[in-house]
PDB file of N, CA and C in Angstrom:
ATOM      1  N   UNK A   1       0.827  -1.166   0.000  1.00  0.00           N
ATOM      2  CA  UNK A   1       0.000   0.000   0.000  1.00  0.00           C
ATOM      3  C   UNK A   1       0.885   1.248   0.000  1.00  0.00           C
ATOM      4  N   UNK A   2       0.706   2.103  -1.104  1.00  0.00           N
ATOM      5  CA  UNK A   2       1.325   3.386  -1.097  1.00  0.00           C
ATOM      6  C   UNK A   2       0.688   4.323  -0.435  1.00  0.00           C
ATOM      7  N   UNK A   3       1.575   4.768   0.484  1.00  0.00           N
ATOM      8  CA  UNK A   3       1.334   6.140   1.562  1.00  0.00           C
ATOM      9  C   UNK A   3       1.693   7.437   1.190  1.00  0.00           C
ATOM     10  N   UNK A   4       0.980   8.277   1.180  1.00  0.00           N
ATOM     11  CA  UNK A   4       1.568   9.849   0.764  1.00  0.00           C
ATOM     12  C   UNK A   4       1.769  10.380   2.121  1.00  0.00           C
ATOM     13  N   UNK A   5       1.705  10.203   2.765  1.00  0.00           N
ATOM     14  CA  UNK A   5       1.306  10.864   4.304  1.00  0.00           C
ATOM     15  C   UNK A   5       2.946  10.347   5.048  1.00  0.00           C
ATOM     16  N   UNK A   6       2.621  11.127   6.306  1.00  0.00           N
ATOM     17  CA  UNK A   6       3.680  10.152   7.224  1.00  0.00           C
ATOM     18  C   UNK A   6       3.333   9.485   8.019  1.00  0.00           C
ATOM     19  N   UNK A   7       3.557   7.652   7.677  1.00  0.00           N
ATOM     20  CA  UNK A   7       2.892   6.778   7.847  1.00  0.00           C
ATOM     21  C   UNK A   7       2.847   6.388   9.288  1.00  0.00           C
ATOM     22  N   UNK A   8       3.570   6.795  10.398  1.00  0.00           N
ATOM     23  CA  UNK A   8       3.544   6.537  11.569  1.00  0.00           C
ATOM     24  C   UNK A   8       4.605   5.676  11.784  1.00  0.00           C
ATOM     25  N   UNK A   9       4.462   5.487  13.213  1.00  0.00           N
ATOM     26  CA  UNK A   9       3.269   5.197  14.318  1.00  0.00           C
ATOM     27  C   UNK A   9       3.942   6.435  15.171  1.00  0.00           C
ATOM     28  N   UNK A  10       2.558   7.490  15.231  1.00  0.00           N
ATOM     29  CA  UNK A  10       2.528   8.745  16.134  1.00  0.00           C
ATOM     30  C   UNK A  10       2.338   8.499  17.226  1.00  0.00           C
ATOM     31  N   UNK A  11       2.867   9.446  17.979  1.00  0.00           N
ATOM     32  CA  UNK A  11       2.580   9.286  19.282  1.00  0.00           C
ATOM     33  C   UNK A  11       2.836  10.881  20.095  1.00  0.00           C
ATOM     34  N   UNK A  12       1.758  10.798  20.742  1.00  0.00           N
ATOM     35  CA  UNK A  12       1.727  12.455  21.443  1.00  0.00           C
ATOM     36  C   UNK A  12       2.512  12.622  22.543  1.00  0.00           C
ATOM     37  N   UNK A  13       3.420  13.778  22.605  1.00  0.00           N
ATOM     38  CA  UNK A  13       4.407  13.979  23.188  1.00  0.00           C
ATOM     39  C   UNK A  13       3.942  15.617  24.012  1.00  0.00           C
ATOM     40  N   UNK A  14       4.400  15.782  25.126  1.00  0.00           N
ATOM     41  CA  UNK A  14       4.318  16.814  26.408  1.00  0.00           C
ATOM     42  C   UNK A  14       5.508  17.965  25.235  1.00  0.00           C
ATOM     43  N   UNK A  15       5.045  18.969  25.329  1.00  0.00           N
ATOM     44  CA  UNK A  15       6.127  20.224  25.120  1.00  0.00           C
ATOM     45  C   UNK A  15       7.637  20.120  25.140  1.00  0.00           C
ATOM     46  N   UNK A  16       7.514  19.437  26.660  1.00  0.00           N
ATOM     47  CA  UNK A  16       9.292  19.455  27.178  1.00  0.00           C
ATOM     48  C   UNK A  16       9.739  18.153  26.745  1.00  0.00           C
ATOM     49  N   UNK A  17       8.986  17.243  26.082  1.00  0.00           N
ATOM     50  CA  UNK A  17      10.116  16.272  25.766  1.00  0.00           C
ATOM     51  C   UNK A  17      10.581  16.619  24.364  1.00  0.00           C
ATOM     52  N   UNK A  18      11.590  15.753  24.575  1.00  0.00           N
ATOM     53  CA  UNK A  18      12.813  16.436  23.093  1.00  0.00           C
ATOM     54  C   UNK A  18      12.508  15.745  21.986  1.00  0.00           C
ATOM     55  N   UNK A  19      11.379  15.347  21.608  1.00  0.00           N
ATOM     56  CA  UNK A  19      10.658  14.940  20.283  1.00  0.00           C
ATOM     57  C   UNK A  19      10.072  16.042  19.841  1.00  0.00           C
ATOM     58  N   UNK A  20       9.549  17.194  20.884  1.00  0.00           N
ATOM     59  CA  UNK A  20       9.296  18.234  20.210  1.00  0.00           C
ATOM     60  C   UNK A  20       9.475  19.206  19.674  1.00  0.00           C
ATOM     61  N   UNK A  21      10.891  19.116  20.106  1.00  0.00           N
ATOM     62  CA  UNK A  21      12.408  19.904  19.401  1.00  0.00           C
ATOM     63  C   UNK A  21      11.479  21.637  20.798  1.00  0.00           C
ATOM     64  N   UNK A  22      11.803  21.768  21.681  1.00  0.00           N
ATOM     65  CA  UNK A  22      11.597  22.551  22.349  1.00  0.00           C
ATOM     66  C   UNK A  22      11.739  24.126  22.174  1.00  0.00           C
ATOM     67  N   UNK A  23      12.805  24.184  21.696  1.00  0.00           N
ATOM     68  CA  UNK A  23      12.645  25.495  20.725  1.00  0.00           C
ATOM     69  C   UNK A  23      11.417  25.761  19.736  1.00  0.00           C
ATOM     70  N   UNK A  24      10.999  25.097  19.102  1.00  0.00           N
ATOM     71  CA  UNK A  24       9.815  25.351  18.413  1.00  0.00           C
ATOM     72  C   UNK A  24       8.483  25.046  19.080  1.00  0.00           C
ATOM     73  N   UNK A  25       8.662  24.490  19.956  1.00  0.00           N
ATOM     74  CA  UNK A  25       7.140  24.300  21.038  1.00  0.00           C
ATOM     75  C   UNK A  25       6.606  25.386  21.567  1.00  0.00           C
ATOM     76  N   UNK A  26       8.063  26.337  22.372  1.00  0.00           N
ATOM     77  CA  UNK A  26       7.381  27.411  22.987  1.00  0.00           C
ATOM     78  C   UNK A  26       6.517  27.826  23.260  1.00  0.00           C
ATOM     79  N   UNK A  27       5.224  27.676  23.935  1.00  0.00           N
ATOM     80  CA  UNK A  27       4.576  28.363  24.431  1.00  0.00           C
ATOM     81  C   UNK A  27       3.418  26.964  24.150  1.00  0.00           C
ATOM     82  N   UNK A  28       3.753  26.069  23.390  1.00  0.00           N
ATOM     83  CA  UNK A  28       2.392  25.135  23.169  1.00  0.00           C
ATOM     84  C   UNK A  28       2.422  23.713  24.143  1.00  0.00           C
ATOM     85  N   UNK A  29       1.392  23.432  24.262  1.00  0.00           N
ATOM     86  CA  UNK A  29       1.494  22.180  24.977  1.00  0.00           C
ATOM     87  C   UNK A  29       1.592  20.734  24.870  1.00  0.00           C
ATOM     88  N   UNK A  30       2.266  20.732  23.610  1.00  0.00           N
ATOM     89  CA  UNK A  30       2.837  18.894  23.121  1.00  0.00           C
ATOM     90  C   UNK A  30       3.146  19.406  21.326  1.00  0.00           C
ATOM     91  N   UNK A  31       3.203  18.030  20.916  1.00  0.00           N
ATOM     92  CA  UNK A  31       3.214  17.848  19.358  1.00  0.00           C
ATOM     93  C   UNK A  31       2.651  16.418  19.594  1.00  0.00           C
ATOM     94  N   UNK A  32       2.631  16.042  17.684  1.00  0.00           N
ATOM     95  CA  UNK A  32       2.978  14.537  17.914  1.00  0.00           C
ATOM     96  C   UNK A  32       4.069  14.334  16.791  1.00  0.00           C
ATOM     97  N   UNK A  33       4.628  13.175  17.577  1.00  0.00           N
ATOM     98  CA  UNK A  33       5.839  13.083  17.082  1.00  0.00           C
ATOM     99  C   UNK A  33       5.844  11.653  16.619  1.00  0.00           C
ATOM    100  N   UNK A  34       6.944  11.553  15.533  1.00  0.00           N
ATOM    101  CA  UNK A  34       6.675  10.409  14.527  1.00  0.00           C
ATOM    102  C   UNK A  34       8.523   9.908  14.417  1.00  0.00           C
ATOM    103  N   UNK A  35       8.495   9.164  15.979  1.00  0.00           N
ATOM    104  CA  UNK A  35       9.865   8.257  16.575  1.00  0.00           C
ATOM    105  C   UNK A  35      10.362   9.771  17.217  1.00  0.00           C
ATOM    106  N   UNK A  36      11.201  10.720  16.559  1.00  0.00           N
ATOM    107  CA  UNK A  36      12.053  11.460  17.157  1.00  0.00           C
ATOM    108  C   UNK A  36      11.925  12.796  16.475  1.00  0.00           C
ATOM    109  N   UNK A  37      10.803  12.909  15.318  1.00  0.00           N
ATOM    110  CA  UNK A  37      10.854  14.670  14.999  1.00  0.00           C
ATOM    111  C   UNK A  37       9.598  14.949  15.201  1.00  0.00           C
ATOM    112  N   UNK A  38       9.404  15.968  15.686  1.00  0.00           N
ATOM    113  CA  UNK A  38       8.028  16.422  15.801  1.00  0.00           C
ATOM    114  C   UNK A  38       7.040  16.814  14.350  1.00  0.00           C
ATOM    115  N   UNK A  39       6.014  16.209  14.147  1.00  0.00           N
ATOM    116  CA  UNK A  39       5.684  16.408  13.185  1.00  0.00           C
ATOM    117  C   UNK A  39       3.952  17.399  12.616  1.00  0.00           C
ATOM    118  N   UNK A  40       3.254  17.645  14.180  1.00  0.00           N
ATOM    119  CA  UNK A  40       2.485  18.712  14.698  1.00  0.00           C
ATOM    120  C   UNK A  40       2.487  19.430  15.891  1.00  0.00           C
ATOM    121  N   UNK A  41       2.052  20.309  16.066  1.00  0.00           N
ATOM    122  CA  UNK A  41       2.244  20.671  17.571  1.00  0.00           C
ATOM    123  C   UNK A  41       1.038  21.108  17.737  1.00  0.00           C
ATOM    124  N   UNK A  42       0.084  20.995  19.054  1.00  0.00           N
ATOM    125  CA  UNK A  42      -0.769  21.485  19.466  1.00  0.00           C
ATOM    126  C   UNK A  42      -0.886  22.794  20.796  1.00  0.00           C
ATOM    127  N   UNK A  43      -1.234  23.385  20.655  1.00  0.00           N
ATOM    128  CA  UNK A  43      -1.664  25.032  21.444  1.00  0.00           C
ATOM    129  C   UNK A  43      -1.693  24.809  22.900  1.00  0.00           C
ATOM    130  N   UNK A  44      -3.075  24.027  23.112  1.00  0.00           N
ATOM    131  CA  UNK A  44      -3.538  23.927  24.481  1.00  0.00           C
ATOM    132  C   UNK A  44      -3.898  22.428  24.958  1.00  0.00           C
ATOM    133  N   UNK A  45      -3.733  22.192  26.105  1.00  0.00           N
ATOM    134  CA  UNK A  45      -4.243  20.782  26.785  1.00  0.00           C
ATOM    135  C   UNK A  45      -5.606  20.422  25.661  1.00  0.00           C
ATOM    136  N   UNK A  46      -6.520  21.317  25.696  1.00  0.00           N
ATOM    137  CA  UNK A  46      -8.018  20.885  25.166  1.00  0.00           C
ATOM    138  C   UNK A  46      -7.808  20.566  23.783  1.00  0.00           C
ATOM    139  N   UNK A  47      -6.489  20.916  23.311  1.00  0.00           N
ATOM    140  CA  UNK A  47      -6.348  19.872  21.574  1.00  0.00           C
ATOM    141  C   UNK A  47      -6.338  18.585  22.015  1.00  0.00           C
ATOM    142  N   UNK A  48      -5.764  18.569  23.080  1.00  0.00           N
ATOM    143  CA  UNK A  48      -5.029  16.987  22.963  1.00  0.00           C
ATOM    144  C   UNK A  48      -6.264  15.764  22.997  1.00  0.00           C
ATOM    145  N   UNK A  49      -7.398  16.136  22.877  1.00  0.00           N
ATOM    146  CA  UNK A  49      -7.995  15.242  21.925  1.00  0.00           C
ATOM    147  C   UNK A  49      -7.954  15.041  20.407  1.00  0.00           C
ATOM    148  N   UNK A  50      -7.844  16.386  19.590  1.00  0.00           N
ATOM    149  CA  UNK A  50      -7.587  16.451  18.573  1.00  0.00           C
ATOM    150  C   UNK A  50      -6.591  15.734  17.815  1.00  0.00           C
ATOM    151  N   UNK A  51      -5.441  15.763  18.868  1.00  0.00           N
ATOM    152  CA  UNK A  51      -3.647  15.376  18.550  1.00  0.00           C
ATOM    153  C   UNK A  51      -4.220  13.656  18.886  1.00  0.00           C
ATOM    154  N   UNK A  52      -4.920  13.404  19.637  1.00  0.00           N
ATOM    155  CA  UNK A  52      -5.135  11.688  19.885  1.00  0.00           C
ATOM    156  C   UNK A  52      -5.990  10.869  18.144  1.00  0.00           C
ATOM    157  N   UNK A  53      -6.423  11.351  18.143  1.00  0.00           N
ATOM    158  CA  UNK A  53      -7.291  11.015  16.917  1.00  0.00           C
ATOM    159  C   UNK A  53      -6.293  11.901  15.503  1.00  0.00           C
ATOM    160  N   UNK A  54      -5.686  12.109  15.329  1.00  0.00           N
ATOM    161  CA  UNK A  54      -4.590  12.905  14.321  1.00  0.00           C
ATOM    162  C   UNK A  54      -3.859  11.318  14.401  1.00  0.00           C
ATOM    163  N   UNK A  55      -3.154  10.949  15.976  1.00  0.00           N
ATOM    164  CA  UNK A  55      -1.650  10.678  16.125  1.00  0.00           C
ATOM    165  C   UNK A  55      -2.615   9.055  15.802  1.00  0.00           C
ATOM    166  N   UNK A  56      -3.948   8.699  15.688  1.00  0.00           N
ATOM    167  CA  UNK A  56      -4.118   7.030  15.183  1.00  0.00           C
ATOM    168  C   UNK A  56      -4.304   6.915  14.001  1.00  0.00           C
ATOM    169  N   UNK A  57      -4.344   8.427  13.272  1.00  0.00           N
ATOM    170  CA  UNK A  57      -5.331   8.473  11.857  1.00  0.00           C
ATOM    171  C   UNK A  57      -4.600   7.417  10.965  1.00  0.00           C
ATOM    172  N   UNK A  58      -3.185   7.077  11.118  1.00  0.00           N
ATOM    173  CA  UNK A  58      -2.719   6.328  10.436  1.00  0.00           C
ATOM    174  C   UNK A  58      -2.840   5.092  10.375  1.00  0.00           C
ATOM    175  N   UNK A  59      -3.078   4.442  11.622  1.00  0.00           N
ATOM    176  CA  UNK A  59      -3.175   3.222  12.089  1.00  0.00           C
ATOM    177  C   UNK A  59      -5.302   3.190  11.469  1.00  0.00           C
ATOM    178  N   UNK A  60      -5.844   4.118  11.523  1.00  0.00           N
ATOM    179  CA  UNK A  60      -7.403   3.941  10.953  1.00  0.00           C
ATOM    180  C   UNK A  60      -7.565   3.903   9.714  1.00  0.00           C
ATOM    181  N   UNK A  61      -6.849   4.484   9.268  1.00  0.00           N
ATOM    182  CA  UNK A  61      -7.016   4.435   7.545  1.00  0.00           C
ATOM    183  C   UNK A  61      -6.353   2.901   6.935  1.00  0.00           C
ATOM    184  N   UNK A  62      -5.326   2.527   7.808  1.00  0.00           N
ATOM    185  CA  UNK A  62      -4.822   1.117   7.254  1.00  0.00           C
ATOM    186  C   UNK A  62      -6.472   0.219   7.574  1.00  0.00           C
ATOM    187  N   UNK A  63      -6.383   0.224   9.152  1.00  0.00           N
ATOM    188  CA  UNK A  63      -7.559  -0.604   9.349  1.00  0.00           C
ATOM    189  C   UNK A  63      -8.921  -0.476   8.212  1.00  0.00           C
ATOM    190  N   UNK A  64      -9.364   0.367   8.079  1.00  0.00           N
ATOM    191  CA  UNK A  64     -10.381   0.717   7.040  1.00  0.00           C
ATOM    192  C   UNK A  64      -9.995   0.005   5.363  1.00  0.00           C
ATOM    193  N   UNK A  65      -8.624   0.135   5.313  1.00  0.00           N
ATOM    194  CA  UNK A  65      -8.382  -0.275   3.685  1.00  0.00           C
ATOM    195  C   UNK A  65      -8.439  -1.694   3.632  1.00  0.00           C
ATOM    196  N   UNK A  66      -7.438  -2.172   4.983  1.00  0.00           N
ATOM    197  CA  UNK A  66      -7.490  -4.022   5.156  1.00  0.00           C
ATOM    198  C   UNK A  66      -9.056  -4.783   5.104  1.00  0.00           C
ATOM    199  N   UNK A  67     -10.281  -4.003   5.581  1.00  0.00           N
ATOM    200  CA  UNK A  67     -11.154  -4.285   5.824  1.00  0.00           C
ATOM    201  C   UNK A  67     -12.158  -4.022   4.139  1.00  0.00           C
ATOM    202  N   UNK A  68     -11.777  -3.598   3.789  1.00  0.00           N
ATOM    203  CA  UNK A  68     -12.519  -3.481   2.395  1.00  0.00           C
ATOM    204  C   UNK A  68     -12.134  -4.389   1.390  1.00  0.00           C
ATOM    205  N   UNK A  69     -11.805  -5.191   1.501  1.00  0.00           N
ATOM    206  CA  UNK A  69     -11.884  -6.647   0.462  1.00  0.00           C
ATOM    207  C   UNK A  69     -12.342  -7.883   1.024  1.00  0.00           C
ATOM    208  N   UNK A  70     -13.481  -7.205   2.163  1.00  0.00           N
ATOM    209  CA  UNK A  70     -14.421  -8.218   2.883  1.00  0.00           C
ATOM    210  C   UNK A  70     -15.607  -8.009   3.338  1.00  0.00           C
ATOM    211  N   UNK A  71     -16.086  -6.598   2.277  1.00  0.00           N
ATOM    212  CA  UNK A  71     -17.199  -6.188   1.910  1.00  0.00           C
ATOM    213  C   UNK A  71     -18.218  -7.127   1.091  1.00  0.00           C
ATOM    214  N   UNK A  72     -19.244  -7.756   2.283  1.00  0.00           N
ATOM    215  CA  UNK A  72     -19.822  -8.824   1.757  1.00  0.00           C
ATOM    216  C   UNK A  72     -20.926  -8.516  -0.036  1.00  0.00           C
ATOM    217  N   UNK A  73     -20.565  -9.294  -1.184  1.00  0.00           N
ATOM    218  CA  UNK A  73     -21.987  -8.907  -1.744  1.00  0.00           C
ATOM    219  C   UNK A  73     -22.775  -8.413  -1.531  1.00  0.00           C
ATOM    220  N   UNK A  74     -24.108  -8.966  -0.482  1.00  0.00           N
ATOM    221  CA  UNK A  74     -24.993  -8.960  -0.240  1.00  0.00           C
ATOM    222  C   UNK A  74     -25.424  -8.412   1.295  1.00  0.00           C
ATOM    223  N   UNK A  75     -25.627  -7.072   1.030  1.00  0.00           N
ATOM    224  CA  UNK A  75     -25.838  -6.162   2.355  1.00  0.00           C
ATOM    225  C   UNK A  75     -26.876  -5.598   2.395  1.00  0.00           C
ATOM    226  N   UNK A  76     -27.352  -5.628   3.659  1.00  0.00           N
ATOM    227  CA  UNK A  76     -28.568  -4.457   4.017  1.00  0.00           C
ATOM    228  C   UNK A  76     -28.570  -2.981   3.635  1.00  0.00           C
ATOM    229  N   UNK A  77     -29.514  -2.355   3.863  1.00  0.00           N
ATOM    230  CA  UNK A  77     -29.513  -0.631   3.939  1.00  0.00           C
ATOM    231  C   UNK A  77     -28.380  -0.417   4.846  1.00  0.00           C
ATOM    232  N   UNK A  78     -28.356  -1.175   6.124  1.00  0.00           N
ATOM    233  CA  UNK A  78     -27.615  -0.662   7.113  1.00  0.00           C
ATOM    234  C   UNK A  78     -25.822  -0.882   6.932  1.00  0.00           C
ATOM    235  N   UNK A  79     -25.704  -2.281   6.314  1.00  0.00           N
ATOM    236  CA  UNK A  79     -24.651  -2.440   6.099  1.00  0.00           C
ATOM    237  C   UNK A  79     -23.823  -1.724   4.895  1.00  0.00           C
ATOM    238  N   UNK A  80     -25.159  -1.613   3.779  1.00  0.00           N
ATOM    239  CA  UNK A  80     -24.433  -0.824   3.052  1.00  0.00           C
ATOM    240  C   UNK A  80     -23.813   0.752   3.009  1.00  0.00           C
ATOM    241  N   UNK A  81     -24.497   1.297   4.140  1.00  0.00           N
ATOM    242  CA  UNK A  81     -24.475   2.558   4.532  1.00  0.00           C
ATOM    243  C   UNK A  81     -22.913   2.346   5.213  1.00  0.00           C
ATOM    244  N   UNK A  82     -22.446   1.481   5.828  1.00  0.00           N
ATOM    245  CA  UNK A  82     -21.322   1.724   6.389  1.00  0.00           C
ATOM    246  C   UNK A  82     -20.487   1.271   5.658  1.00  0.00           C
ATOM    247  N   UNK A  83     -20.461   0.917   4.904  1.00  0.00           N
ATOM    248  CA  UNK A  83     -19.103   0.598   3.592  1.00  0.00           C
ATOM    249  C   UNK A  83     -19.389   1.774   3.005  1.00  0.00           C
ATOM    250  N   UNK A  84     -20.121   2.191   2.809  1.00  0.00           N
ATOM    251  CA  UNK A  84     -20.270   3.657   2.134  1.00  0.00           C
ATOM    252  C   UNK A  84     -19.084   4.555   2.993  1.00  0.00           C
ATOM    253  N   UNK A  85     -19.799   4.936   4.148  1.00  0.00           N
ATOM    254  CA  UNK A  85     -19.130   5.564   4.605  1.00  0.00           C
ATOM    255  C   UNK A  85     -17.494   5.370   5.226  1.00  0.00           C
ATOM    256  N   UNK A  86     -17.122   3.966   4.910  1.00  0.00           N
ATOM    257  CA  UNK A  86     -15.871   3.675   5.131  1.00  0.00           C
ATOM    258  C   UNK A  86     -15.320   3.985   3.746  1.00  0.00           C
ATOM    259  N   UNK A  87     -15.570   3.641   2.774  1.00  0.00           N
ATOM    260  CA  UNK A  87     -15.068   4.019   1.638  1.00  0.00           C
ATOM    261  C   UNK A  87     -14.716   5.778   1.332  1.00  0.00           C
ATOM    262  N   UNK A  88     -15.911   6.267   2.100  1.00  0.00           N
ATOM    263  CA  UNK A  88     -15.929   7.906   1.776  1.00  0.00           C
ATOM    264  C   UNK A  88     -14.809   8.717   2.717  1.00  0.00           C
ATOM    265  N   UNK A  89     -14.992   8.065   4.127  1.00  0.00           N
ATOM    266  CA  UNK A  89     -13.307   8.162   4.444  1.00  0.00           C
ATOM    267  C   UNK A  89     -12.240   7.914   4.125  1.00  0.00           C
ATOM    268  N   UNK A  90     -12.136   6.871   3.373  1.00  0.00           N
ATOM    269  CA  UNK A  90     -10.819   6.247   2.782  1.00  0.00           C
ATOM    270  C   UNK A  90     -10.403   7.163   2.007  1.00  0.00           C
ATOM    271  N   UNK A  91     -11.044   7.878   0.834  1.00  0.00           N
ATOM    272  CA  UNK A  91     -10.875   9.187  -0.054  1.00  0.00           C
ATOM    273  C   UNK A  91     -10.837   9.988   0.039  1.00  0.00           C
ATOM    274  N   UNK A  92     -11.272  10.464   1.646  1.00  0.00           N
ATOM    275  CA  UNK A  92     -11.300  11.978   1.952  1.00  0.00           C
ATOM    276  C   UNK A  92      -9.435  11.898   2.707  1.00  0.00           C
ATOM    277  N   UNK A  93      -9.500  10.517   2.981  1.00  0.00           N
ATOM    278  CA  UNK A  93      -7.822  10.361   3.725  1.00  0.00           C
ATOM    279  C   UNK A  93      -6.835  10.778   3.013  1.00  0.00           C
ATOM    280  N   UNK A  94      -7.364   9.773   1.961  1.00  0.00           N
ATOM    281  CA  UNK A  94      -6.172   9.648   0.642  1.00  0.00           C
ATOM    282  C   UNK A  94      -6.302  10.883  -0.965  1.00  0.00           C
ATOM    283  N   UNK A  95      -7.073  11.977   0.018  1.00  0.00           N
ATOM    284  CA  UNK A  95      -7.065  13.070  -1.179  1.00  0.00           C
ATOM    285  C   UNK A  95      -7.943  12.830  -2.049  1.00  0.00           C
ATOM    286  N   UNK A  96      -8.741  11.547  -2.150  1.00  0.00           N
ATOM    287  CA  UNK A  96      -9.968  11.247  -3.474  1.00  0.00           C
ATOM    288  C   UNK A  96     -10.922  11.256  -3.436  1.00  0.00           C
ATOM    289  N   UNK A  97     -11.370  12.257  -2.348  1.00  0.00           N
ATOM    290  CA  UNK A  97     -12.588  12.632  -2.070  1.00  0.00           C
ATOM    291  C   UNK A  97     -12.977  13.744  -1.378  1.00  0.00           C
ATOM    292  N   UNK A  98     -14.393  14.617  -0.845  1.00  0.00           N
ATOM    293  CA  UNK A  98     -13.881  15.425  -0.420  1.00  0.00           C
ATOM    294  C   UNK A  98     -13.072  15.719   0.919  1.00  0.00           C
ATOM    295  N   UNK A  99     -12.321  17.135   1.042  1.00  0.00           N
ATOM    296  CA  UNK A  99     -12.162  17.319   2.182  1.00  0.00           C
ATOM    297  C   UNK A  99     -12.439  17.956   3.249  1.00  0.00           C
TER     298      UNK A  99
END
Protein backbone atom coordinates (compact mmCIF):
# COMPACT_ATOMS: atom_id res chain seq x y z
CA UNK A 1 0.00 0.00 0.00
CA UNK A 2 1.32 3.39 -1.10
CA UNK A 3 1.33 6.14 1.56
CA UNK A 4 1.57 9.85 0.76
CA UNK A 5 1.31 10.86 4.30
CA UNK A 6 3.68 10.15 7.22
CA UNK A 7 2.89 6.78 7.85
CA UNK A 8 3.54 6.54 11.57
CA UNK A 9 3.27 5.20 14.32
CA UNK A 10 2.53 8.74 16.13
CA UNK A 11 2.58 9.29 19.28
CA UNK A 12 1.73 12.45 21.44
CA UNK A 13 4.41 13.98 23.19
CA UNK A 14 4.32 16.81 26.41
CA UNK A 15 6.13 20.22 25.12
CA UNK A 16 9.29 19.46 27.18
CA UNK A 17 10.12 16.27 25.77
CA UNK A 18 12.81 16.44 23.09
CA UNK A 19 10.66 14.94 20.28
CA UNK A 20 9.30 18.23 20.21
CA UNK A 21 12.41 19.90 19.40
CA UNK A 22 11.60 22.55 22.35
CA UNK A 23 12.64 25.49 20.73
CA UNK A 24 9.81 25.35 18.41
CA UNK A 25 7.14 24.30 21.04
CA UNK A 26 7.38 27.41 22.99
CA UNK A 27 4.58 28.36 24.43
CA UNK A 28 2.39 25.14 23.17
CA UNK A 29 1.49 22.18 24.98
CA UNK A 30 2.84 18.89 23.12
CA UNK A 31 3.21 17.85 19.36
CA UNK A 32 2.98 14.54 17.91
CA UNK A 33 5.84 13.08 17.08
CA UNK A 34 6.68 10.41 14.53
CA UNK A 35 9.87 8.26 16.57
CA UNK A 36 12.05 11.46 17.16
CA UNK A 37 10.85 14.67 15.00
CA UNK A 38 8.03 16.42 15.80
CA UNK A 39 5.68 16.41 13.19
CA UNK A 40 2.49 18.71 14.70
CA UNK A 41 2.24 20.67 17.57
CA UNK A 42 -0.77 21.49 19.47
CA UNK A 43 -1.66 25.03 21.44
CA UNK A 44 -3.54 23.93 24.48
CA UNK A 45 -4.24 20.78 26.79
CA UNK A 46 -8.02 20.89 25.17
CA UNK A 47 -6.35 19.87 21.57
CA UNK A 48 -5.03 16.99 22.96
CA UNK A 49 -7.99 15.24 21.93
CA UNK A 50 -7.59 16.45 18.57
CA UNK A 51 -3.65 15.38 18.55
CA UNK A 52 -5.13 11.69 19.89
CA UNK A 53 -7.29 11.02 16.92
CA UNK A 54 -4.59 12.91 14.32
CA UNK A 55 -1.65 10.68 16.13
CA UNK A 56 -4.12 7.03 15.18
CA UNK A 57 -5.33 8.47 11.86
CA UNK A 58 -2.72 6.33 10.44
CA UNK A 59 -3.18 3.22 12.09
CA UNK A 60 -7.40 3.94 10.95
CA UNK A 61 -7.02 4.43 7.54
CA UNK A 62 -4.82 1.12 7.25
CA UNK A 63 -7.56 -0.60 9.35
CA UNK A 64 -10.38 0.72 7.04
CA UNK A 65 -8.38 -0.28 3.69
CA UNK A 66 -7.49 -4.02 5.16
CA UNK A 67 -11.15 -4.29 5.82
CA UNK A 68 -12.52 -3.48 2.40
CA UNK A 69 -11.88 -6.65 0.46
CA UNK A 70 -14.42 -8.22 2.88
CA UNK A 71 -17.20 -6.19 1.91
CA UNK A 72 -19.82 -8.82 1.76
CA UNK A 73 -21.99 -8.91 -1.74
CA UNK A 74 -24.99 -8.96 -0.24
CA UNK A 75 -25.84 -6.16 2.35
CA UNK A 76 -28.57 -4.46 4.02
CA UNK A 77 -29.51 -0.63 3.94
CA UNK A 78 -27.61 -0.66 7.11
CA UNK A 79 -24.65 -2.44 6.10
CA UNK A 80 -24.43 -0.82 3.05
CA UNK A 81 -24.48 2.56 4.53
CA UNK A 82 -21.32 1.72 6.39
CA UNK A 83 -19.10 0.60 3.59
CA UNK A 84 -20.27 3.66 2.13
CA UNK A 85 -19.13 5.56 4.60
CA UNK A 86 -15.87 3.67 5.13
CA UNK A 87 -15.07 4.02 1.64
CA UNK A 88 -15.93 7.91 1.78
CA UNK A 89 -13.31 8.16 4.44
CA UNK A 90 -10.82 6.25 2.78
CA UNK A 91 -10.88 9.19 -0.05
CA UNK A 92 -11.30 11.98 1.95
CA UNK A 93 -7.82 10.36 3.72
CA UNK A 94 -6.17 9.65 0.64
CA UNK A 95 -7.07 13.07 -1.18
CA UNK A 96 -9.97 11.25 -3.47
CA UNK A 97 -12.59 12.63 -2.07
CA UNK A 98 -13.88 15.43 -0.42
CA UNK A 99 -12.16 17.32 2.18
Amino acid sequence: MKHTHTPGTWQIMSADRSECNESEAKGMAGCIADGDKAIAYFPTLSAMNNAKLLAAAPELLEALQMLMPQEPQEADSYDRAMWENARAAIAKATGKGEA
